[in-house]
C-alpha atoms as a PDB file:
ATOM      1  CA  UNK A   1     -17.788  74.384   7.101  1.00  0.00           C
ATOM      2  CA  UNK A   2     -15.498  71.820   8.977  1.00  0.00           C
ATOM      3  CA  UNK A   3     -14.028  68.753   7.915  1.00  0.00           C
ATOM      4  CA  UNK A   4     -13.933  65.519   9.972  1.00  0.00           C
ATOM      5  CA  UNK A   5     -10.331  64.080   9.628  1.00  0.00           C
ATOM      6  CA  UNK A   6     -10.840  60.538  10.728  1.00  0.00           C
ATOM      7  CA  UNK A   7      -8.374  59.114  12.280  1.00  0.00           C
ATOM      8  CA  UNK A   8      -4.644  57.308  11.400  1.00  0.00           C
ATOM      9  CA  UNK A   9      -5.446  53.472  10.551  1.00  0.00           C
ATOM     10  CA  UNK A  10      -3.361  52.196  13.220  1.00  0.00           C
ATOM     11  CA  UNK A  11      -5.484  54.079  15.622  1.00  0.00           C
ATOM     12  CA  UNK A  12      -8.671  53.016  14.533  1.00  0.00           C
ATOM     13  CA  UNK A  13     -10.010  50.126  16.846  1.00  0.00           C
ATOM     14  CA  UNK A  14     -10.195  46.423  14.687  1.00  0.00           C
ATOM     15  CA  UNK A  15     -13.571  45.269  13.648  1.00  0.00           C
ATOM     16  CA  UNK A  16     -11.453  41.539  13.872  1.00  0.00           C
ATOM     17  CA  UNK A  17     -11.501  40.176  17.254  1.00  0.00           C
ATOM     18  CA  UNK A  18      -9.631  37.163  18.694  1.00  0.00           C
ATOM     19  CA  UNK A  19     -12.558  35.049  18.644  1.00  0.00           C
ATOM     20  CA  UNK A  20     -13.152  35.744  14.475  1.00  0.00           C
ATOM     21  CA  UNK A  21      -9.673  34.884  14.576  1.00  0.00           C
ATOM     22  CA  UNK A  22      -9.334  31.927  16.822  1.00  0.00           C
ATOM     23  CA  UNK A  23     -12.886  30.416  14.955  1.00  0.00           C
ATOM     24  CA  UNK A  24     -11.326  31.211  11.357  1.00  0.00           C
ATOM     25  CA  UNK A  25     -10.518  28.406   8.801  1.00  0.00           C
ATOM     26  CA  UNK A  26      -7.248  28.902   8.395  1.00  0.00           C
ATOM     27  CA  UNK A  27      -6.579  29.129  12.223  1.00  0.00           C
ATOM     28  CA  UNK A  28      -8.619  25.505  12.671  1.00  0.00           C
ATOM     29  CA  UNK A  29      -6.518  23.678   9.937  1.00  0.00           C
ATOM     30  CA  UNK A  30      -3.306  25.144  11.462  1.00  0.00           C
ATOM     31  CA  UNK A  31      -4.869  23.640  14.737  1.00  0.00           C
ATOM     32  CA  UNK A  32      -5.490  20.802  12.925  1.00  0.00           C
ATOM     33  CA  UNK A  33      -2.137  20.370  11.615  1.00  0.00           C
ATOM     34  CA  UNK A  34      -0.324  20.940  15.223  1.00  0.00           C
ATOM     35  CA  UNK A  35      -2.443  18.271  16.441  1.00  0.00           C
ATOM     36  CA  UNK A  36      -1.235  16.061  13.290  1.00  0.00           C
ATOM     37  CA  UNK A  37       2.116  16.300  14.177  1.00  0.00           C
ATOM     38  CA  UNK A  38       2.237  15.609  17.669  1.00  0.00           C
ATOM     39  CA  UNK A  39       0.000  12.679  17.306  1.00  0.00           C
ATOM     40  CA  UNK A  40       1.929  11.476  14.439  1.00  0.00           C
ATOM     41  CA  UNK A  41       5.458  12.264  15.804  1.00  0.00           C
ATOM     42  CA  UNK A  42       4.683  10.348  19.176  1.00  0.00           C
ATOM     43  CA  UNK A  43       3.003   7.182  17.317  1.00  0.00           C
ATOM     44  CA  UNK A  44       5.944   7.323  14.901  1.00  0.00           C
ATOM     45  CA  UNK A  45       8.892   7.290  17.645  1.00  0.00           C
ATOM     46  CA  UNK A  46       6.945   5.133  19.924  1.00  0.00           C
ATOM     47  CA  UNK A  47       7.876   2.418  16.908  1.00  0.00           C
ATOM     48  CA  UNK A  48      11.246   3.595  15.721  1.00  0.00           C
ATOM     49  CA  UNK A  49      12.889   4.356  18.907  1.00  0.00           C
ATOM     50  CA  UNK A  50      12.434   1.216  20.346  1.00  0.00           C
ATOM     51  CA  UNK A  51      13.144  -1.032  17.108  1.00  0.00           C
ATOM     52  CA  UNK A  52      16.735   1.125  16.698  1.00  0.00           C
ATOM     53  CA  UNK A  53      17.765   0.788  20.691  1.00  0.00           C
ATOM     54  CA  UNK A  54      16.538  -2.992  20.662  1.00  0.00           C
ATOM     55  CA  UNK A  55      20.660  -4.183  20.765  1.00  0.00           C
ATOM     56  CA  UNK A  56      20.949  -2.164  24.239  1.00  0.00           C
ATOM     57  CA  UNK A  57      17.651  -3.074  25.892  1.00  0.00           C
ATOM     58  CA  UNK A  58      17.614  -6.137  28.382  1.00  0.00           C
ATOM     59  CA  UNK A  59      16.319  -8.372  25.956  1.00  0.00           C
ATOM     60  CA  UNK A  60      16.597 -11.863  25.096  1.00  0.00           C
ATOM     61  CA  UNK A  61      17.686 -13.567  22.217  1.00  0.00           C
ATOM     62  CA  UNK A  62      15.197 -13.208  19.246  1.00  0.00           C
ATOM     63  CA  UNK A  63      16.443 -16.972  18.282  1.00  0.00           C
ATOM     64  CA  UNK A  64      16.627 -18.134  21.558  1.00  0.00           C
ATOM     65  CA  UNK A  65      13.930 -21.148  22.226  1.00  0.00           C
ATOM     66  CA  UNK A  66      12.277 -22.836  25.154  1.00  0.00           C
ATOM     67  CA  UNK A  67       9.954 -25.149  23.991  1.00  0.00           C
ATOM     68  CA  UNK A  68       8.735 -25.495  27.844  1.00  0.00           C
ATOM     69  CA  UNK A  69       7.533 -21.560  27.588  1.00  0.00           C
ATOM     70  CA  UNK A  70       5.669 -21.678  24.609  1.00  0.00           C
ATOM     71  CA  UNK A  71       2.846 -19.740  23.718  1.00  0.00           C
ATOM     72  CA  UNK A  72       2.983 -17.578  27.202  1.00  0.00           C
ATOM     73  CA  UNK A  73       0.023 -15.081  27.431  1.00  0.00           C
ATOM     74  CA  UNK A  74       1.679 -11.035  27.603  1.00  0.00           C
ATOM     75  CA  UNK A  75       2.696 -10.153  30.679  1.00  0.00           C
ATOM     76  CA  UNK A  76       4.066 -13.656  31.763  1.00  0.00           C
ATOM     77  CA  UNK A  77       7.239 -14.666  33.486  1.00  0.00           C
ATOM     78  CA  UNK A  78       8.789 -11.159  32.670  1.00  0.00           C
ATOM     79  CA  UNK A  79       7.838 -11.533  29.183  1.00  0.00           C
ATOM     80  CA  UNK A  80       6.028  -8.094  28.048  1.00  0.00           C
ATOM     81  CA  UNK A  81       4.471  -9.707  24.394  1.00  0.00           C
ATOM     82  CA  UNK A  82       4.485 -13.095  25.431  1.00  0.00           C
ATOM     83  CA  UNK A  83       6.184 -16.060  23.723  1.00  0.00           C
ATOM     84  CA  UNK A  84       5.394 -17.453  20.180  1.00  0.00           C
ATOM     85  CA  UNK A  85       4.818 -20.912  19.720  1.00  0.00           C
ATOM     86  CA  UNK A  86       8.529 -22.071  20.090  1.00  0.00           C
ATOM     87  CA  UNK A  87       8.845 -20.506  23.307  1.00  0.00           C
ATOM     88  CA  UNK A  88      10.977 -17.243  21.783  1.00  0.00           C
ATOM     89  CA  UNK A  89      10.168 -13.814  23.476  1.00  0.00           C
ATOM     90  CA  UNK A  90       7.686 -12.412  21.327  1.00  0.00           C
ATOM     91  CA  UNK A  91       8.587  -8.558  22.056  1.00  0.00           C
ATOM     92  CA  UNK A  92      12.481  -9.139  20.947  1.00  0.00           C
ATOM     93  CA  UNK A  93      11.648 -10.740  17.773  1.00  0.00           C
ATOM     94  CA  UNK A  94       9.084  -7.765  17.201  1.00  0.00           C
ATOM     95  CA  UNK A  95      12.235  -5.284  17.799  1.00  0.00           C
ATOM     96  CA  UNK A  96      14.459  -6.664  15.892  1.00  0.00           C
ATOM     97  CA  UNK A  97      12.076  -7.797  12.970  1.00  0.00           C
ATOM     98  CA  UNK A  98      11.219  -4.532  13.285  1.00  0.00           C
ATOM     99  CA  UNK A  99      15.092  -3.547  12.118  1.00  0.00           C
ATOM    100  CA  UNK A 100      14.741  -5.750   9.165  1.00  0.00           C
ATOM    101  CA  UNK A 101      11.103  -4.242   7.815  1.00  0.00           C
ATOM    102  CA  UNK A 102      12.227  -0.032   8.590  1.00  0.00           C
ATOM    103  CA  UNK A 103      15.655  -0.758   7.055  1.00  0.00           C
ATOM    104  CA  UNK A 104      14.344  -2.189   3.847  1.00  0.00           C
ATOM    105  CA  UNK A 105      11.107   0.364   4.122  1.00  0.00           C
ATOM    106  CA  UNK A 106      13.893   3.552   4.701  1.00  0.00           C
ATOM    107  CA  UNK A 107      16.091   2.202   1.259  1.00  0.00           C
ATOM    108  CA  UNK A 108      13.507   1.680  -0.598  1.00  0.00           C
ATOM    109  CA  UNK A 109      11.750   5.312  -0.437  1.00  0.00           C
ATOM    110  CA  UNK A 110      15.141   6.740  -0.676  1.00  0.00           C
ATOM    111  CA  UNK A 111      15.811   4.754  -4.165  1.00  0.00           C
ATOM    112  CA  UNK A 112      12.959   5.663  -5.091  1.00  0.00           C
ATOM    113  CA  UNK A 113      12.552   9.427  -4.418  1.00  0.00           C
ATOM    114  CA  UNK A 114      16.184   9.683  -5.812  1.00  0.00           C
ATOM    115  CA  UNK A 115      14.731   7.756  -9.173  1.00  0.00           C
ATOM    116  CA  UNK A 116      11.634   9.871  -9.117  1.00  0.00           C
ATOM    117  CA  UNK A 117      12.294  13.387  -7.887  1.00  0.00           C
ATOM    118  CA  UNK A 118      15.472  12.884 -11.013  1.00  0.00           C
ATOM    119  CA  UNK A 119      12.706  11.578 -13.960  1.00  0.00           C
ATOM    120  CA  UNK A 120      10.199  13.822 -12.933  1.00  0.00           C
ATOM    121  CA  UNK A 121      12.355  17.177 -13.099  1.00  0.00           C
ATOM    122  CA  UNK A 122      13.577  16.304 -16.406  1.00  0.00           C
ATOM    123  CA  UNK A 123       9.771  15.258 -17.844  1.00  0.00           C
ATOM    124  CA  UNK A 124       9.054  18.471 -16.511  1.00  0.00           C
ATOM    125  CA  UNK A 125      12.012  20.815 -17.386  1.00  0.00           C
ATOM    126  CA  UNK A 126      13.003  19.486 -20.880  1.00  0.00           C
ATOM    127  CA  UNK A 127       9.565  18.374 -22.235  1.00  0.00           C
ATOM    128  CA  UNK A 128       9.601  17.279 -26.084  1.00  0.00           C
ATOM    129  CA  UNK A 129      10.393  13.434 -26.244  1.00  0.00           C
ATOM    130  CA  UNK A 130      11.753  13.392 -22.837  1.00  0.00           C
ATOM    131  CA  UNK A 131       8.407  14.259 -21.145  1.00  0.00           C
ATOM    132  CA  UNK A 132       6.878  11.827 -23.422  1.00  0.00           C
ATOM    133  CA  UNK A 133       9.135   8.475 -22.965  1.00  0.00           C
ATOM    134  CA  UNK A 134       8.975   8.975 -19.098  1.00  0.00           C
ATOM    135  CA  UNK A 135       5.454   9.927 -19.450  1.00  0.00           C
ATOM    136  CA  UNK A 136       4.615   6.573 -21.233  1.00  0.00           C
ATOM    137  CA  UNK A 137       6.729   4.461 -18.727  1.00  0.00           C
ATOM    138  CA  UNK A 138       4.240   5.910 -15.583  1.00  0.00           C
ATOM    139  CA  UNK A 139       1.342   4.808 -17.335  1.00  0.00           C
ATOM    140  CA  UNK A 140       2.376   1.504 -17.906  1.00  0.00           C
ATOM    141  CA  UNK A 141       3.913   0.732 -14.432  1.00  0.00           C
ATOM    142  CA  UNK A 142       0.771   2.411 -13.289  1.00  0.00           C
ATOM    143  CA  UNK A 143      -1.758  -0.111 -15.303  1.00  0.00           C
ATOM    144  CA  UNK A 144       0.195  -3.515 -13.532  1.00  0.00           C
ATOM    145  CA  UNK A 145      -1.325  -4.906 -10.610  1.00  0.00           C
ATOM    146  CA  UNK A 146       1.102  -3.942  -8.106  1.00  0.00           C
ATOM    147  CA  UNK A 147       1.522  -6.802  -5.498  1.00  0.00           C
ATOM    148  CA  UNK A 148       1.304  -8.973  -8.120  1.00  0.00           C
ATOM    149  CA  UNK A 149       4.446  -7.222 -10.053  1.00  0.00           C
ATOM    150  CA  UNK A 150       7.000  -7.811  -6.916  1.00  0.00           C
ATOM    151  CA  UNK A 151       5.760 -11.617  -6.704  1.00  0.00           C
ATOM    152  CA  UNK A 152       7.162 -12.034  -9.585  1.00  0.00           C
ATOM    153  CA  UNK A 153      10.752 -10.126  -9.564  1.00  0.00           C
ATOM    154  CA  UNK A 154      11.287 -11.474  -6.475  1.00  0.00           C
ATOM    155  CA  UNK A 155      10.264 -15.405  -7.465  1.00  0.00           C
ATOM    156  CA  UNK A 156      12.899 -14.118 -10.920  1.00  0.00           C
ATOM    157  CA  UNK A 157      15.727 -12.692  -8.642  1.00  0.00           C
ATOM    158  CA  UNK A 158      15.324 -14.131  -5.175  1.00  0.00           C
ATOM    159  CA  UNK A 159      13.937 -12.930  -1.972  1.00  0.00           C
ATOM    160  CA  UNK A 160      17.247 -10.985  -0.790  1.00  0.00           C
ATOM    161  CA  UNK A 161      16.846  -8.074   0.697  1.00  0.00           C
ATOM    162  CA  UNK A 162      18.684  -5.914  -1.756  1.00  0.00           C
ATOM    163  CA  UNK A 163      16.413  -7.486  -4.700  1.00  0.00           C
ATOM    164  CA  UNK A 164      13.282  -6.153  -2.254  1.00  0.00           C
ATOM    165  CA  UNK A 165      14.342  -3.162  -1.475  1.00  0.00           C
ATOM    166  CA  UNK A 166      14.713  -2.246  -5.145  1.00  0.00           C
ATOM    167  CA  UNK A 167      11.868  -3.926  -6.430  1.00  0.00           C
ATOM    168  CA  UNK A 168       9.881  -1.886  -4.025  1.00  0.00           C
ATOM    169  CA  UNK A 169      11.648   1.423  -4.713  1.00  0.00           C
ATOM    170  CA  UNK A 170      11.414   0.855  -8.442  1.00  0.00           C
ATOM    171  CA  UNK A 171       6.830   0.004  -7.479  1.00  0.00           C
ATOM    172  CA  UNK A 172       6.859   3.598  -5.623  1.00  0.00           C
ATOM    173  CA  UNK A 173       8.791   6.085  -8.285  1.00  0.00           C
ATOM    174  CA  UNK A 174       6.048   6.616 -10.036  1.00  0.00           C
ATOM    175  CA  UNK A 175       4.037   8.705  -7.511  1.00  0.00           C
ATOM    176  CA  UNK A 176       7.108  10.784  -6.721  1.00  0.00           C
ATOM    177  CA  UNK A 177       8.030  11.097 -10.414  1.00  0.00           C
ATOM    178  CA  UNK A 178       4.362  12.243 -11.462  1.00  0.00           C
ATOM    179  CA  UNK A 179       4.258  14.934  -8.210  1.00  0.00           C
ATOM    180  CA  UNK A 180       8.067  16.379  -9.543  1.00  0.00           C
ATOM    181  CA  UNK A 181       6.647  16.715 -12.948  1.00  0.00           C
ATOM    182  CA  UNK A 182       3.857  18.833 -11.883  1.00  0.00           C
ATOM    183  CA  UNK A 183       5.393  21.047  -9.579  1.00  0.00           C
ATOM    184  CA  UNK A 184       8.272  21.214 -12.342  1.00  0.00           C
ATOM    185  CA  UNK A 185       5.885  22.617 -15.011  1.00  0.00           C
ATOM    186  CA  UNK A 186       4.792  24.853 -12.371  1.00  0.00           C
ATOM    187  CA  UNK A 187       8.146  26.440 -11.545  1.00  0.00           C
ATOM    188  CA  UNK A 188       9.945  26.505 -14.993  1.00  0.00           C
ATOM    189  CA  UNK A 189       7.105  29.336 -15.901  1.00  0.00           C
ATOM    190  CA  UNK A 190       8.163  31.439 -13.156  1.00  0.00           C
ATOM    191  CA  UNK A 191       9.836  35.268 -13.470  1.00  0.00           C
ATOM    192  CA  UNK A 192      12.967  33.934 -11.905  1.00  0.00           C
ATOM    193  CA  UNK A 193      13.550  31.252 -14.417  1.00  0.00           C
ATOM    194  CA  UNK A 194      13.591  33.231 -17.554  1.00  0.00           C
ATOM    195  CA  UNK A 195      15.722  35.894 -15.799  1.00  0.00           C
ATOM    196  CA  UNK A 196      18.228  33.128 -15.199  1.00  0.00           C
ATOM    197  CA  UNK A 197      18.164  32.732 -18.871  1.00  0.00           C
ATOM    198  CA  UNK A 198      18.945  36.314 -19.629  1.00  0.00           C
ATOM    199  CA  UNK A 199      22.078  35.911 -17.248  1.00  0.00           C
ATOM    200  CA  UNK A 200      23.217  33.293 -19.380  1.00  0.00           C
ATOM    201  CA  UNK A 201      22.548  30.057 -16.965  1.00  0.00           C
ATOM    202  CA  UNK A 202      22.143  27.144 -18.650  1.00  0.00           C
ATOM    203  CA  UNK A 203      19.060  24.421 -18.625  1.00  0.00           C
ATOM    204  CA  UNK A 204      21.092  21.931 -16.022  1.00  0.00           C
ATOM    205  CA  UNK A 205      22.488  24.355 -13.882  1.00  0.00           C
ATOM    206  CA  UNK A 206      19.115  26.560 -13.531  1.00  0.00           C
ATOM    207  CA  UNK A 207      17.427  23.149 -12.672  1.00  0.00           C
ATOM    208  CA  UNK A 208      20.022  22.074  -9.889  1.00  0.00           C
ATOM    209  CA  UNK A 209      20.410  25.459  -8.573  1.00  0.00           C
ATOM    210  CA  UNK A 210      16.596  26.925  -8.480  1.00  0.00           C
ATOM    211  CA  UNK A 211      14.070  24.353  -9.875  1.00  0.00           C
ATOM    212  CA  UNK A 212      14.989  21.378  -7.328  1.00  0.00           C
ATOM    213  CA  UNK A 213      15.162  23.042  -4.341  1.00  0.00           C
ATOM    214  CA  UNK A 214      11.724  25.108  -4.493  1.00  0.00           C
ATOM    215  CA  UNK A 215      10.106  21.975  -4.809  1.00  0.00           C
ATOM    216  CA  UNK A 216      12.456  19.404  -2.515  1.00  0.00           C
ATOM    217  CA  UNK A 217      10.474  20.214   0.188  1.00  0.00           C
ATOM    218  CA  UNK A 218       6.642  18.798  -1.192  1.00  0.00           C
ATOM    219  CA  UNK A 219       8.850  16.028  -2.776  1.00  0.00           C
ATOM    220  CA  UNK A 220      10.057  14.936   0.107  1.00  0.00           C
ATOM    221  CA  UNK A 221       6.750  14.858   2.265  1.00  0.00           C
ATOM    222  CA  UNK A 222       5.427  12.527  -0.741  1.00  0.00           C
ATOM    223  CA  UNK A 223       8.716  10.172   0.359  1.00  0.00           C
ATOM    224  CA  UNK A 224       8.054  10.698   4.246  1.00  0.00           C
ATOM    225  CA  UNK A 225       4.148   9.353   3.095  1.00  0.00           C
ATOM    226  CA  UNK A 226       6.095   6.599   0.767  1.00  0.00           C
ATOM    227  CA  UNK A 227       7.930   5.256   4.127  1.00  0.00           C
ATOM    228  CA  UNK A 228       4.122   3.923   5.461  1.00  0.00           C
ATOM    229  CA  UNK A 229       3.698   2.011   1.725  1.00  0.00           C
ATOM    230  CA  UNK A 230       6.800   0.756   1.776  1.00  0.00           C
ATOM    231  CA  UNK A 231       6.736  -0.724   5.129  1.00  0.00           C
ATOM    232  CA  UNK A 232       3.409  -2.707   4.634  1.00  0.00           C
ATOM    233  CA  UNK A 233       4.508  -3.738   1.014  1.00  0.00           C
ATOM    234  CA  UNK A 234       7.246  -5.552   2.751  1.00  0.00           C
ATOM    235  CA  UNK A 235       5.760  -7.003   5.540  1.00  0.00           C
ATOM    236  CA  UNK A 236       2.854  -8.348   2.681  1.00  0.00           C
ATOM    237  CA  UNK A 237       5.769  -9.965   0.827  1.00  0.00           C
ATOM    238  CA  UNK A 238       6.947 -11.542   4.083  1.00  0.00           C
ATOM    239  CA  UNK A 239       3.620 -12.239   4.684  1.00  0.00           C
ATOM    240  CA  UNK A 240       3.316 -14.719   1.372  1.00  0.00           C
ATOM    241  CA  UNK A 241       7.016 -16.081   1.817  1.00  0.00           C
ATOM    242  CA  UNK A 242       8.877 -13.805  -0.793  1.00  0.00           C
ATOM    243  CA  UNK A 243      10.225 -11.384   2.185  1.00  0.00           C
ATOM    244  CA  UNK A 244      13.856 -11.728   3.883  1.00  0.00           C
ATOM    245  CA  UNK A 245      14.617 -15.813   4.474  1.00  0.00           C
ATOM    246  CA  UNK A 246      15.645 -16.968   7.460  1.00  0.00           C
ATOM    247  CA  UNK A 247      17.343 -16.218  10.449  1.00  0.00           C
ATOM    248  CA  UNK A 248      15.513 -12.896   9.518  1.00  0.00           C
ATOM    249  CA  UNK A 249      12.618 -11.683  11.826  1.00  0.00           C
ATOM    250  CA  UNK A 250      10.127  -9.532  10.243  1.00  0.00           C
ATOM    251  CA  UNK A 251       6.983  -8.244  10.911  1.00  0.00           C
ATOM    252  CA  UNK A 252       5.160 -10.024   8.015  1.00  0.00           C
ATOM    253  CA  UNK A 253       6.696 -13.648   8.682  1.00  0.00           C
ATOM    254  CA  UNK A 254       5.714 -12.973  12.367  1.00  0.00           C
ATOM    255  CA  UNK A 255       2.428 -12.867  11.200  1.00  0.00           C
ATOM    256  CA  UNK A 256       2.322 -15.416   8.853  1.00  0.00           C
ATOM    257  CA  UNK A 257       4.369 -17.904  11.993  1.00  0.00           C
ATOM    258  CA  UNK A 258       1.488 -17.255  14.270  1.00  0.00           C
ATOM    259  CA  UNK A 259      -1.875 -17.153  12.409  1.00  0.00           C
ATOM    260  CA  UNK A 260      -2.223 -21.067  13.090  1.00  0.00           C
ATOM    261  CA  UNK A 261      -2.786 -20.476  16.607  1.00  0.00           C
ATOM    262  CA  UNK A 262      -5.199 -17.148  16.425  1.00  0.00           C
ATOM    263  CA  UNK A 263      -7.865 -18.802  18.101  1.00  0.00           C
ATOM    264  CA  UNK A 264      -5.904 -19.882  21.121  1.00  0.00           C
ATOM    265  CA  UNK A 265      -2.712 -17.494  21.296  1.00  0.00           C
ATOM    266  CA  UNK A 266      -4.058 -14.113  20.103  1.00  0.00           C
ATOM    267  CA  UNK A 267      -1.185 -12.016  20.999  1.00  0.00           C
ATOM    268  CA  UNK A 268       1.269 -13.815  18.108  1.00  0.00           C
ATOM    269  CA  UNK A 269      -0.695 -11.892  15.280  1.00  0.00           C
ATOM    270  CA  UNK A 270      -2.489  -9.204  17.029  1.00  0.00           C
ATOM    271  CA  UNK A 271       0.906  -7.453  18.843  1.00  0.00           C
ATOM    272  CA  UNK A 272       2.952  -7.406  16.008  1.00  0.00           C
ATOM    273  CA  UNK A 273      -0.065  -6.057  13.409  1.00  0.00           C
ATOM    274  CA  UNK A 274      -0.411  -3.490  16.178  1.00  0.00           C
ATOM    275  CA  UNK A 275       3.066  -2.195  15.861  1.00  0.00           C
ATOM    276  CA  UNK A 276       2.688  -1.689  12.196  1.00  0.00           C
ATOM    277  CA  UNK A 277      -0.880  -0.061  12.466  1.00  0.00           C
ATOM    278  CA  UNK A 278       1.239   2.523  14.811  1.00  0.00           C
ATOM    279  CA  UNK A 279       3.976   3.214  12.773  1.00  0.00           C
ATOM    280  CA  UNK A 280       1.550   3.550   9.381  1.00  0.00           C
ATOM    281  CA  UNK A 281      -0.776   5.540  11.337  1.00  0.00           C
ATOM    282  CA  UNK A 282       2.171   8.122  13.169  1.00  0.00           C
ATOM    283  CA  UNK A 283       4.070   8.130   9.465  1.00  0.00           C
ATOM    284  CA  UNK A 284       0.189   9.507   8.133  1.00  0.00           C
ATOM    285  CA  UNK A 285      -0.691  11.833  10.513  1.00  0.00           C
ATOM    286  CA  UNK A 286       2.919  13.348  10.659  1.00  0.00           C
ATOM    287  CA  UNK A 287       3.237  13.932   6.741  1.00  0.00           C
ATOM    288  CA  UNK A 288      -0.473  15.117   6.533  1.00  0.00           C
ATOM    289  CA  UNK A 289       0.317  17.531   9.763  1.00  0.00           C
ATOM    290  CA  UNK A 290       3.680  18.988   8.028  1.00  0.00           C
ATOM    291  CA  UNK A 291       1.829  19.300   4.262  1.00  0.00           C
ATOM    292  CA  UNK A 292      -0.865  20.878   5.753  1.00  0.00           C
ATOM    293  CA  UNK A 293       1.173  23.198   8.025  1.00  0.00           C
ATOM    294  CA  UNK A 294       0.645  26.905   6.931  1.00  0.00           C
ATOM    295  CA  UNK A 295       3.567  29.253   6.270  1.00  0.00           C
ATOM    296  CA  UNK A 296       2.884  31.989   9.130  1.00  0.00           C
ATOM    297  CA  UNK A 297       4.577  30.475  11.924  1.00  0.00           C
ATOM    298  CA  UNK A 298       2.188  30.023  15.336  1.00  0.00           C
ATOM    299  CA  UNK A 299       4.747  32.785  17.011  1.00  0.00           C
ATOM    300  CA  UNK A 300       3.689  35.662  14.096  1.00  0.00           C
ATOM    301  CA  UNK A 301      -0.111  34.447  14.665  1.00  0.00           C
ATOM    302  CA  UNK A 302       0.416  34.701  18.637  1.00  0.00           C
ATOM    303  CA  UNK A 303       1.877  37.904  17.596  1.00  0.00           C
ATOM    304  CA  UNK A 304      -1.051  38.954  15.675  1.00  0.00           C
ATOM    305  CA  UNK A 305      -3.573  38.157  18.896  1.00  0.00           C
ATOM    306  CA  UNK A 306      -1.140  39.863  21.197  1.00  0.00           C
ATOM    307  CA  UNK A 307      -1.591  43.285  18.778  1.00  0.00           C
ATOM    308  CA  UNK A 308      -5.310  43.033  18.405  1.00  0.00           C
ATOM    309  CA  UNK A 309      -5.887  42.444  22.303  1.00  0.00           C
ATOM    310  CA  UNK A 310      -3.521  44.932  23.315  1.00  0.00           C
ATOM    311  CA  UNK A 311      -5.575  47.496  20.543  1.00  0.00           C
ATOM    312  CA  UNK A 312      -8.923  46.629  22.357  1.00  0.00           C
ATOM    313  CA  UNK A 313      -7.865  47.516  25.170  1.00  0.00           C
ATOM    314  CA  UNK A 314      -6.241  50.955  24.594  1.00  0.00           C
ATOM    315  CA  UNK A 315      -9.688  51.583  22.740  1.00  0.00           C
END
C-alpha cells in the first residue's frame, strides 16, 4: 500500500488571495486610518503653520486701523480676509489671534494631562482610599455644568490668561484621569508586574518605570483629542467676554466683534469660525487616524501581499 506524503506547508499554494486580503476588515480600517491621518495632518498644519510663522509673513499690523477701508469684501486691495469693521486686515488679526487661542489651548491640555495621567495612575495603582477620594472628586466635577463652571472662576479670578488656561486644564483632567485609571487597573494585573515584585521593586518605582510608559501612548492621544476641546472652550469664553482682554486678538472676540454686521459683512464671522472648524476637524481626524492605527506596520502587510503573489505564481 502507498502513502501520500502531502506536501511541506510552505509549499502548499494559499487558499488567501490578495483580494480576501485587500477586502478584509482589518485591512479597510487600516485604510481608514491612513486616510485619517493625512486628512487630519494637512487640515491641522494648514492652521498651525500659518498662526506660528504669522511674525515673518508680509502682514500688516493686527492693530493697525483705517477707518476709510472698513469692512472690505476678501480679496480686496491686497487684503486676502478682508477688513473688519475698523478697517484692520482681517487675515492678520486671524493669525495672530490665532497665537493667543493655540497657546492657551496647548497649556491647558498639557496641565491637564500632567494632573490627570498623575491622579489616574495612583487611583489605579494604589486603590483603597486613594482610588476612592479621586474617584469621588471625578464624579462631582463631572455632575457641574461645564461652561457654566469657568464663567464663574474666571468672573472670581479675572480673565488673564494664566487664570484660563488653568481653569480649562483643571475642566479637562477628568477625562484623562478616568482613561489612566482604567488602563492602570489593566496593567497592574499583568505577569510583568508581580515579577517586579519578586525582584524586590517597589510600588513607585514599578509605576514610573513599567506602568506609565505602557500606557503614555493612549494617554496621550486622549490629550492630542483634548487640544480640539480646549481650543473651542476658549474661543466660547472669548466669545461671552471672559477670554484674554484687550490688545489681545482671539478667535472668539473676533467673532463676537463682527456678528453685528453678519448680514452685510459675512466674511468677519464666517472666516475666522472657518479656521477653527479646520483646526477641530484636522485635530479629530488625526487622533482618531493614530488610535485607530493597527500595530503591523503597512511595510510588513505590503510584505505579506508581496509573499502571497509571488506564491501564486510559482504555483
Amino acid at each position: 500500500m502507498t502513502t501520500v506524503i502531502d506536501p511541506p506547508a510552505q509549499e502548499r499554494p494559499s487558499a488567501v488571495t490578495t483580494r480576501d486580503i485587500a477586502r478584509a476588515g482589518a485591512t479597510r480600517r487600516a485604510r481608514d486610518s491612513r486616510v485619517k491621518i493625512w486628512v487630519g495632518t494637512v487640515c491641522a498644519l494648514a492652521v498651525i503653520m500659518p498662526v506660528a510663522l504669522a511674525q515673518l509673513l508680509p502682514l500688516p499690523s493686527p492693530d493697525a486701523t483705517d477707518l476709510a477701508q472698513r469692512r472690505l469684501p476678501p480679496l480686496t486691495d491686497g487684503h486676502l480676509f478682508g477688513t473688519d469693521q475698523l478697517g484692520r486686515d482681517l487675515l492678520s488679526r486671524v493669525l495672530y489671534g490665532g497665537q493667543v487661542s493655540l497657546t492657551i489651548g496647548i497649556l491647558a491640555v498639557v496641565v491637564s494631562g500632567l494632573i490627570g495621567l498623575c491622579f489616574g495612575a495612583l487611583a489605579g495603582y494604589l486603590g483603597g482610599w486613594t482610588d476612592t477620594v479621586v474617584s469621588r472628586l471625578l464624579e462631582a466635577q463631572l455632575s457641574l455644568p461645564l461652561l457654566m463652571m469657568l464663567l464663574l472662576v474666571v468672573a472670581l479670578f479675572g480673565p488673564s490668561i494664566p487664570v484660563i488656561t488653568f481653569v480649562i486644564a483643571i475642566a479637562q483632567w477628568p477625562e484623562i484621569a478616568r482613561l489612566t485609571r482604567s488602563l492602570v487597573l489593566v496593567e497592574r494585573e499583568k505577569p510583568y508586574v508581580a515579577a517586579s515584585r519578586v525582584l524586590g521593586l517597589g510600588r513607585t518605582a514599578i509605576l514610573l518605570r513599567h506602568v506609565i510608559p505602557n500606557i503614555i501612548k493612549q494617554a496621550s492621544l486622549v490629550v492630542l483629542l483634548l487640544l480640539a476641546q480646549a481650543v473651542l472652550l476658549e474661543s466660547a469664553l472669548s466669545y461671552l467676554g471672559a477670554g484674554p482682554q484687550r490688545p489681545f486678538a482671539t478667535w472668539g472676540r473676533i467673532i463676537s466683534d463682527g456678528q453685528d454686521y453678519i448680514t452685510t459683512s459675512w466674511w468677519l464671522v464666517t472666516l475666522p469660525g472657518l479656521v477653527i472648524v479646520l483646526l477641530v476637524i484636522g485635530v479629530n481626524l488625526l487622533g482618531d487616524g493614530l488610535r485607530d492605527r493597527p500595530a503591523r506596520s503597512p511595510g510588513k502587510r505590503r510584505g505579506l501581499l508581496h509573499r502571497i503573489s509571488s506564491r501564486k505564481e510559482e504555483v
